[in-house]
C-alpha atoms as a PDB file:
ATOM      1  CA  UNK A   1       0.000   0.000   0.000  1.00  0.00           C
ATOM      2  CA  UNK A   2       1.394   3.655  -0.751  1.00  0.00           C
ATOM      3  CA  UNK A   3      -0.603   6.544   0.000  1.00  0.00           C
ATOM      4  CA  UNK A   4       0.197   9.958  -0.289  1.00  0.00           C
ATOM      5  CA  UNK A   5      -1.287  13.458   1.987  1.00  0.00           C
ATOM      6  CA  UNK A   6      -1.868  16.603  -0.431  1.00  0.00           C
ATOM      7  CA  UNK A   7      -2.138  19.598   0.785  1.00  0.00           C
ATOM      8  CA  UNK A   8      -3.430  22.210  -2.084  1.00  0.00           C
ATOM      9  CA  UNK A   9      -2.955  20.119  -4.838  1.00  0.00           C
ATOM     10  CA  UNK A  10       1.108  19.332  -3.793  1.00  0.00           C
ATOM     11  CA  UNK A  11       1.915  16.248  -1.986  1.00  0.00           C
ATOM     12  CA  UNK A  12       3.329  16.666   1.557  1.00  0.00           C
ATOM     13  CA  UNK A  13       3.669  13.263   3.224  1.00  0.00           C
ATOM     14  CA  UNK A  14       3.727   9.896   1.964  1.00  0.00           C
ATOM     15  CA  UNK A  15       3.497   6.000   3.603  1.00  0.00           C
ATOM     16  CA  UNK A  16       4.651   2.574   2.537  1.00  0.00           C
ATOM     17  CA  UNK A  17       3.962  -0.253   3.923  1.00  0.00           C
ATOM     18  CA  UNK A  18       3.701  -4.493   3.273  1.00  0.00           C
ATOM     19  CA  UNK A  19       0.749  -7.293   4.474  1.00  0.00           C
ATOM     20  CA  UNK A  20       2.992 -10.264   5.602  1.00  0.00           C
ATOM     21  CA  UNK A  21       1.203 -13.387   5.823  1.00  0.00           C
ATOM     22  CA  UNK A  22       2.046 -16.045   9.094  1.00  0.00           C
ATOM     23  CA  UNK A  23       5.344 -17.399   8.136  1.00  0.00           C
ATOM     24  CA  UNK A  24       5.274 -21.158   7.183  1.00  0.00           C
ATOM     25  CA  UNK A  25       5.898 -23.446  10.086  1.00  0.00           C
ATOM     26  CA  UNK A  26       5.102 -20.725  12.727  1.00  0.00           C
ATOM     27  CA  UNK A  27       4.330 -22.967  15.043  1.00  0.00           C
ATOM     28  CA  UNK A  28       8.033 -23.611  15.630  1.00  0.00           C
ATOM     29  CA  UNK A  29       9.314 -19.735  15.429  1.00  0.00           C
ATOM     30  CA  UNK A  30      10.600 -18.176  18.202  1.00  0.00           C
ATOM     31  CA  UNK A  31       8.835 -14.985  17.638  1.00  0.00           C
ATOM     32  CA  UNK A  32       5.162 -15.604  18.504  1.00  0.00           C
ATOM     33  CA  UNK A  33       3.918 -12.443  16.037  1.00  0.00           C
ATOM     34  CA  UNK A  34       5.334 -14.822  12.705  1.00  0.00           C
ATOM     35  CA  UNK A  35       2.072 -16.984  13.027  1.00  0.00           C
ATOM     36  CA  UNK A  36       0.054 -13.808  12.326  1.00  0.00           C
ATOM     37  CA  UNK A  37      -1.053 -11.616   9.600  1.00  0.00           C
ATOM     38  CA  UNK A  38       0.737  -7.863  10.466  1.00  0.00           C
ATOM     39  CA  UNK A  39       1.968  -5.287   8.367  1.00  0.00           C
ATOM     40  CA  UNK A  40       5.268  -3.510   8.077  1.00  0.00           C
ATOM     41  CA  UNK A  41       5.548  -0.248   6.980  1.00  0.00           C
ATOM     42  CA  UNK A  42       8.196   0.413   5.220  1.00  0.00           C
ATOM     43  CA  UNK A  43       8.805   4.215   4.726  1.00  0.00           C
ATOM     44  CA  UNK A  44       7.155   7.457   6.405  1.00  0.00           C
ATOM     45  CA  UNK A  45       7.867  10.674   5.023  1.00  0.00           C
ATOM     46  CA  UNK A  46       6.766  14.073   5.094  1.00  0.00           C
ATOM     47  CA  UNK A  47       7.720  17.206   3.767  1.00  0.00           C
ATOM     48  CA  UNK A  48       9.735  19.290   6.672  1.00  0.00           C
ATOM     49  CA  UNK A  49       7.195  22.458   6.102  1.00  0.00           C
ATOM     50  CA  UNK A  50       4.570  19.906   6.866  1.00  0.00           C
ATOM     51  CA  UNK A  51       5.525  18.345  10.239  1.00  0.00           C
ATOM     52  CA  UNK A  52       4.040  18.619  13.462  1.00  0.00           C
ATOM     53  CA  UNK A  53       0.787  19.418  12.035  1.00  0.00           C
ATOM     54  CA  UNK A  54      -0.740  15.621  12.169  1.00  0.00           C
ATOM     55  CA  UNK A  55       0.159  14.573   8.682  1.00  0.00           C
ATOM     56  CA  UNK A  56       2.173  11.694   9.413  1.00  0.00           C
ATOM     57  CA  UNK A  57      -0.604  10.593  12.259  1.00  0.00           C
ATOM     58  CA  UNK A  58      -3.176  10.365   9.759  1.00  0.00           C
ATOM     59  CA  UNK A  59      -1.085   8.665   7.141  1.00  0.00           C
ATOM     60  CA  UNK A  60      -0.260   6.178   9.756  1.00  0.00           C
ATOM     61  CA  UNK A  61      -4.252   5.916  10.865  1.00  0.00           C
ATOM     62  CA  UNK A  62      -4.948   5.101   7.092  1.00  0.00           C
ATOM     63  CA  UNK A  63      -2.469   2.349   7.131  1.00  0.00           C
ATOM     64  CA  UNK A  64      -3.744   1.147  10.448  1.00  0.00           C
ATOM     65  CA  UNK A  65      -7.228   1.327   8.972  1.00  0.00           C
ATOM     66  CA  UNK A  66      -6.080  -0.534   5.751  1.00  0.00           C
ATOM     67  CA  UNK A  67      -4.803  -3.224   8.091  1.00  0.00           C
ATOM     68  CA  UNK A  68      -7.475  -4.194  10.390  1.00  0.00           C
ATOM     69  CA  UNK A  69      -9.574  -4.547   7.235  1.00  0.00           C
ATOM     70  CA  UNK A  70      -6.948  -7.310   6.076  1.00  0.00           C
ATOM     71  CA  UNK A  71      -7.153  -8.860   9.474  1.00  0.00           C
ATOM     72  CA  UNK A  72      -3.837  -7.816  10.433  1.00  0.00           C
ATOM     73  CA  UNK A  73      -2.776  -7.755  14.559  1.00  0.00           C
ATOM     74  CA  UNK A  74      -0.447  -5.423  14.481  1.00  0.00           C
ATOM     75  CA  UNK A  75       1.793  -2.462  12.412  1.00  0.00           C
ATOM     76  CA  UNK A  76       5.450  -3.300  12.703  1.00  0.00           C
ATOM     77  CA  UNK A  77       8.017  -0.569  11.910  1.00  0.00           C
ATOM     78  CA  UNK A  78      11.674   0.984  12.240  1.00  0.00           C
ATOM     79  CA  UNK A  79      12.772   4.274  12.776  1.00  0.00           C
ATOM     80  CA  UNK A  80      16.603   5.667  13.606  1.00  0.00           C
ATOM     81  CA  UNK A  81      16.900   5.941  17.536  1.00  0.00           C
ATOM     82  CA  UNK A  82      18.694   9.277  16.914  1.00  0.00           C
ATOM     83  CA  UNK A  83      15.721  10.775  15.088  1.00  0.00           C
ATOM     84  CA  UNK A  84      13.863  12.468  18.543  1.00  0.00           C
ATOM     85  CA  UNK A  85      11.397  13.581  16.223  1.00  0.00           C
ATOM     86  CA  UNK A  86      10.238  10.530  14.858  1.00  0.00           C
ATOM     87  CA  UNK A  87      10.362   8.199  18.336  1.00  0.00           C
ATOM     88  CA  UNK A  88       8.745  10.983  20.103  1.00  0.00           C
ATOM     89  CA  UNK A  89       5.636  10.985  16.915  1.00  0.00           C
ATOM     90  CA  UNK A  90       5.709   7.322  17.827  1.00  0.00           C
ATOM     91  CA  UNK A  91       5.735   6.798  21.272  1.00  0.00           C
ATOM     92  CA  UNK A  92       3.686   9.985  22.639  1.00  0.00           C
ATOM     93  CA  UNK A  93       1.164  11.125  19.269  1.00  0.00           C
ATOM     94  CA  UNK A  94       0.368   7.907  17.677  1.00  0.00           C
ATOM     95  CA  UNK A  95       0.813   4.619  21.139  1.00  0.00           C
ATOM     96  CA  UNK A  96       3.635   2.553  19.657  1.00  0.00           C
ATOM     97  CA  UNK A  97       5.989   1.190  21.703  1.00  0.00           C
ATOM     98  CA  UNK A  98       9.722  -0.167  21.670  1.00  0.00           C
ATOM     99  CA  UNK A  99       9.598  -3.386  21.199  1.00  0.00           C
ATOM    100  CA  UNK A 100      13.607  -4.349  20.083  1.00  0.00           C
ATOM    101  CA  UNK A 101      16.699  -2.828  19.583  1.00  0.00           C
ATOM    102  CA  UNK A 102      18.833  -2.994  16.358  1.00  0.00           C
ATOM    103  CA  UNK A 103      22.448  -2.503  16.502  1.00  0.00           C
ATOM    104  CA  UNK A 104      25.010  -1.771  13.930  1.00  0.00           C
ATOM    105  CA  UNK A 105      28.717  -1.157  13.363  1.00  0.00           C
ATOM    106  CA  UNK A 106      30.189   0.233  10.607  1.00  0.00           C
ATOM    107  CA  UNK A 107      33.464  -2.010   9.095  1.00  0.00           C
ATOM    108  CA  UNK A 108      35.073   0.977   6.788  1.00  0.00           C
END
């Protein structure tokens, strides 16, 4: 699913995001959310003008929307720890939590 937020004819904000199906065999994954249908988003964006005024809230209620229509549990997605915007948007205006931490090191 992509959808895009327009304001005045110009698009401001735009979402991406994936249904995954229950991975085959979940009965013997480790990770209890692989036996049901969730989707991932993939990308969030919105133009810097446009921030803080809700746009990326109600892209994300679309995609929530689009979701529990397709039965889905649950919207899975990543954002960089360093980005206070974006965790804050998260966590306080839209009720996702942490759930896991991924690390990386660079080997230039």
């Amino acid at each position: 699913m992509w959808l895009v937020a327009e304001v005045d004819g110009q698009v401001v904000g735009d979402v991406s995001a994936r249904l995954e199906q229950p991975a085959q065999h979940a009965e013997y994954q480790v990770l209890r959310y692989l036996g049901e249908v969730r989707i991932y988003v993939d990308a969030l964006g919105v133009a810097q003008v446009h921030r803080c005024r809700g746009v990326g809230t109600r892209l994300m209620g679309a995609i929530e929307r689009w979701a529990r229509e397709r039965g889905a549990v649950c919207v899975m997605l990543d954002t960089y720890a360093a980005s206070l915007l974006s965790v804050l948007s998260y966590e306080r205006g839209m009720g996702y939590r942490r759930r896991s931490i991924v690390f990386e090191k660079r080997l230039d």
